[in-house]
Protein backbone atom coordinates (compact mmCIF):
# COMPACT_ATOMS: atom_id res chain seq x y z
CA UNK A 1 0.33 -11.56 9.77
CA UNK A 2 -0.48 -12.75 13.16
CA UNK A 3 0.88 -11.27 16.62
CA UNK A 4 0.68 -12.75 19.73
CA UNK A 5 1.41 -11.17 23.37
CA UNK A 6 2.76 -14.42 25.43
CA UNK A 7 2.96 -14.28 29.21
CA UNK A 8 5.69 -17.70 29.61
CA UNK A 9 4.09 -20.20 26.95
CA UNK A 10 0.10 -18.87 27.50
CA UNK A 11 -1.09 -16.28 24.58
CA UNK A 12 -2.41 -13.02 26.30
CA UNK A 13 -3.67 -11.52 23.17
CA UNK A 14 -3.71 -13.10 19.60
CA UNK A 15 -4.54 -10.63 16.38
CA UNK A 16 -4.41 -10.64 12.88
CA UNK A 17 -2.63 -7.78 11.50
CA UNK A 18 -1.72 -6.32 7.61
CA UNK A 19 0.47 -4.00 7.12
CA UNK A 20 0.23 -1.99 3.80
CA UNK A 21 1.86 -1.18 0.68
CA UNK A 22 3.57 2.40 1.51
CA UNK A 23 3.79 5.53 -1.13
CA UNK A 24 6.77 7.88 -1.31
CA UNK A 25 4.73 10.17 1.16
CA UNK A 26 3.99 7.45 4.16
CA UNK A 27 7.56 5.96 3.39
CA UNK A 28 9.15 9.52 4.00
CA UNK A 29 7.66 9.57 7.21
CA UNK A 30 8.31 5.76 7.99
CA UNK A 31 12.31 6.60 7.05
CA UNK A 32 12.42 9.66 9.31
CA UNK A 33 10.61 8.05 12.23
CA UNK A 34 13.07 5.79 11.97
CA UNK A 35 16.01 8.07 11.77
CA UNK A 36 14.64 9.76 14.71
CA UNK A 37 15.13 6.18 16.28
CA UNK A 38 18.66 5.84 15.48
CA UNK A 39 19.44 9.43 16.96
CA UNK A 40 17.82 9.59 19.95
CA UNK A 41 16.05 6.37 20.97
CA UNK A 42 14.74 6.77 23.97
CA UNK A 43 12.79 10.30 23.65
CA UNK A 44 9.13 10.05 22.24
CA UNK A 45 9.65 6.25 21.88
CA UNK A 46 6.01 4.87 22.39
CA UNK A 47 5.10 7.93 20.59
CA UNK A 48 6.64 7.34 17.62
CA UNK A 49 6.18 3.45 17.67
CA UNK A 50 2.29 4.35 17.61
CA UNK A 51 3.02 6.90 14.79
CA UNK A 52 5.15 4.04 13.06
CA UNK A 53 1.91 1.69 12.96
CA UNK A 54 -0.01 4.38 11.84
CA UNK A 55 2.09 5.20 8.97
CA UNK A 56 2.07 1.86 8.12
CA UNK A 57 -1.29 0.32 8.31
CA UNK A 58 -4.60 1.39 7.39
CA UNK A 59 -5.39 1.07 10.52
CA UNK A 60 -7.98 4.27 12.56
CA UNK A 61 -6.93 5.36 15.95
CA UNK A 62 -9.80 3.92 17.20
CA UNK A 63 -9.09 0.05 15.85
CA UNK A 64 -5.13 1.33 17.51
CA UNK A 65 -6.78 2.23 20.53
CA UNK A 66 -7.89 -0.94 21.37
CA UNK A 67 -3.99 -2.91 20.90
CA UNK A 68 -2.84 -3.22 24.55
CA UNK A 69 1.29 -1.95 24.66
CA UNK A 70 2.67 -5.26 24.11
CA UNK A 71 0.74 -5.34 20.80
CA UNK A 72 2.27 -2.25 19.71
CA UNK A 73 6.05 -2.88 20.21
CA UNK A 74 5.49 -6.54 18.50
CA UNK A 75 3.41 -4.70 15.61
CA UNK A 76 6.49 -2.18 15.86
CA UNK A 77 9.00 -5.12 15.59
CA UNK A 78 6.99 -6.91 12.53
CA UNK A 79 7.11 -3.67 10.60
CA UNK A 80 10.57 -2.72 11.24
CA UNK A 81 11.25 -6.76 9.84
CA UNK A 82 9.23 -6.88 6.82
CA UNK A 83 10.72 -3.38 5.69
CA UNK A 84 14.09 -4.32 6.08
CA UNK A 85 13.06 -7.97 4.51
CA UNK A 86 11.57 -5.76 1.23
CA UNK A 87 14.81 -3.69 0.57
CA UNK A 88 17.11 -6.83 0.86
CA UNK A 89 15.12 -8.18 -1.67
CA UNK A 90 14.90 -5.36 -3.77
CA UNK A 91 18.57 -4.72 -3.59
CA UNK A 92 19.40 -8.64 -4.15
């Protein structure tokens, strides 16, 4: 899957990214993340969007450490999509 940071129509920053398949473990933690979210969305929030793309690629903290912010929230938004796009199929 392929992110891209835009500034107007130029590409800042262009990556390839894959997320993976979770277990019931990582998808506990993806679900309460999540939950946390939908409580209180503003407290931790690039602190749990980092622990969100941990959780959900194989990813180390040093390959992480080198996304600029932008590349995190749109990594943040592609997981958050493709989740939701696997239980509407699952529960079609």
């Amino acid at each position: 899957m392929l992110i891209e940071v835009k500034e107007g129509k130029k590409v800042i920053s262009s990556r390839e990214v894959e997320l993976k398949e979770l277990n019931l473990t990582d998808r506990g933690k993806f679900l309460d993340l999540m939950m946390d979210f939908q409580i209180n969305p503003a407290k931790d929030y690039f602190s749990r969007i980092i622990s969100v793309c941990r959780v959900c690629t194989d990813y180390t903290d040093e390959e992480l450490n080198k996304f600029e912010d932008a590349e995190f929230m749109q990594l943040f938004n592609i997981i958050v999509t493709e989740k939701n796009k696997k239980k509407l199929t699952k529960s079609s």
